[in-house]
Protein backbone atom coordinates (compact mmCIF):
# COMPACT_ATOMS: atom_id res chain seq x y z
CA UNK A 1 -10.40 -14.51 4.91
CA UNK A 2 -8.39 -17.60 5.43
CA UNK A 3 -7.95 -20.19 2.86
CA UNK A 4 -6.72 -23.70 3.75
CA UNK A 5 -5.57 -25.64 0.76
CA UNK A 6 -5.33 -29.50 0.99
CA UNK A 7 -4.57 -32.59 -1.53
CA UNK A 8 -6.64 -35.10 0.26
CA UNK A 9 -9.92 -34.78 0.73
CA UNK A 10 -9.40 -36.86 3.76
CA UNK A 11 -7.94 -33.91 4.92
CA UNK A 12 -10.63 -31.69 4.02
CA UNK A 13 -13.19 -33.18 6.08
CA UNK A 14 -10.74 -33.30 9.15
CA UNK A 15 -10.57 -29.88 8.72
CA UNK A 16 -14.16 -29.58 8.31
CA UNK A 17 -15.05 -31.65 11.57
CA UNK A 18 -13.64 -28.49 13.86
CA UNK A 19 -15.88 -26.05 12.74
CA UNK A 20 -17.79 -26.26 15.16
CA UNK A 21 -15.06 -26.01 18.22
CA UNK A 22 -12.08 -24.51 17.80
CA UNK A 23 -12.33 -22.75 14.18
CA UNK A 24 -15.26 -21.47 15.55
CA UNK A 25 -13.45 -19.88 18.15
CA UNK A 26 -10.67 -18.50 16.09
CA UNK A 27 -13.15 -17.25 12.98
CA UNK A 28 -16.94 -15.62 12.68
CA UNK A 29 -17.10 -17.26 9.97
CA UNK A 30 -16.24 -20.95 8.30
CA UNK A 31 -17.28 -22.29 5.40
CA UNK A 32 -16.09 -24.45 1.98
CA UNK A 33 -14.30 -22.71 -0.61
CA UNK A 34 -16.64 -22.23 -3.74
CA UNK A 35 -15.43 -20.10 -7.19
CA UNK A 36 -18.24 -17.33 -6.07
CA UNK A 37 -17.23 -16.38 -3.17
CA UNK A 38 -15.94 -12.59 -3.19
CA UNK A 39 -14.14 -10.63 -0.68
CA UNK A 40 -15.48 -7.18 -0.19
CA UNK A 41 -12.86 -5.75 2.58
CA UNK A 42 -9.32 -6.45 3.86
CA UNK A 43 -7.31 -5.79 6.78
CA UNK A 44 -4.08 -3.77 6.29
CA UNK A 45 -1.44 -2.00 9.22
CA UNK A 46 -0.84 1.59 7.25
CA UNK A 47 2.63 2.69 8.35
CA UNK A 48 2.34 6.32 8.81
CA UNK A 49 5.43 8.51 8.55
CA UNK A 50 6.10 12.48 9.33
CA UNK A 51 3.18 12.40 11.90
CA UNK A 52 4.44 15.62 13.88
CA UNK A 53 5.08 14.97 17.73
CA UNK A 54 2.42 17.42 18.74
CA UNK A 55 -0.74 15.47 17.17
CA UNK A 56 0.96 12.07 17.72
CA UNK A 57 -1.77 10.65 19.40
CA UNK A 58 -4.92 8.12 18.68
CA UNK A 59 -7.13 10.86 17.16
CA UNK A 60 -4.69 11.62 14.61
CA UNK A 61 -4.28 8.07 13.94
CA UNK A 62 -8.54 7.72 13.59
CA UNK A 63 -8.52 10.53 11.25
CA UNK A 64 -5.91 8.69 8.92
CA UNK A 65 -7.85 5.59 8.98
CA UNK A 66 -10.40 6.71 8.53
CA UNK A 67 -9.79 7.80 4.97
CA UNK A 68 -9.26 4.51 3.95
CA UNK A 69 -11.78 2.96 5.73
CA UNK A 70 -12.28 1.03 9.70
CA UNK A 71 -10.51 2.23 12.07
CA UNK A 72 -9.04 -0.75 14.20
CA UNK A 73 -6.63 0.51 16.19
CA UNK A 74 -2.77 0.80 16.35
CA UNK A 75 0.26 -1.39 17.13
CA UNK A 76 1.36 -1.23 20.53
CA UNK A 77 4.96 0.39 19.73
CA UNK A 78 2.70 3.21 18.34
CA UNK A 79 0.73 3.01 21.50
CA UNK A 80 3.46 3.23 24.25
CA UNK A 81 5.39 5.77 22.02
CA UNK A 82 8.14 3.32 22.21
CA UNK A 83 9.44 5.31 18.82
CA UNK A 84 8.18 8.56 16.71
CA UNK A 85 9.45 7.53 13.48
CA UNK A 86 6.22 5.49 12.46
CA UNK A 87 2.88 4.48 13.48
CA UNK A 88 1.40 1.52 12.42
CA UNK A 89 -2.94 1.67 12.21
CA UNK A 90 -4.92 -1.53 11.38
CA UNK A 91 -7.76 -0.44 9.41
CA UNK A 92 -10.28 -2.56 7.67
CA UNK A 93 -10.90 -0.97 4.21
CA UNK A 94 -12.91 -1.71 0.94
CA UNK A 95 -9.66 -1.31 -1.30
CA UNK A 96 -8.74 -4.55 -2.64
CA UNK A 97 -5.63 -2.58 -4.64
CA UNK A 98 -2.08 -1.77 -2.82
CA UNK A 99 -3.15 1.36 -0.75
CA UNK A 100 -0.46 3.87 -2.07
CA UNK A 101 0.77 7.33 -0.34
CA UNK A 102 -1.58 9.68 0.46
């Protein structure tokens, strides 16, 4: 979710007017801020430490995202193994709270 705050309302409807080209094309979804609307998910990179070099690989990575919810994928550093200190996994999870160690 994206929020785009404005003071004019001029604005607003500028905004509004590219909904259907290029927000479209940037978002699924686009639509006017209203006090009931409720996120249910968020996207978060988990940065993964102590991951031994033998099961350094996307597997392990699934497995650990998978515990906190969707799976995305991982940075490309972690990809290219350009370094074996961290990986970094997107995931798309239902916790709305600061994911802590697991």
């Amino acid at each position: 979710m994206v929020v785009v705050c404005c003071e004019e309302e001029e604005t607003i409807h500028k905004i509004e007017g590219l909904k259907d080209g290029a927000l479209n094309n940037l978002f699924s979804k686009v639509e006017r801020w209203f006090e009931k609307i409720q996120v249910d998910n968020k996207m978060v990179w988990l940065a993964c430490q102590g991951i031994p070099l033998h099961v350094w690989n996307c597997m392990m990575f699934q497995n650990i995202a998978q515990k906190y919810g969707e799976f995305l994928g991982v940075d490309i550093d972690t990809r290219c193994f350009k370094s074996f200190v961290r990986g970094n996994v997107h995931v798309l999870t239902k916790c709305l709270t600061r994911l802590m160690k697991y």
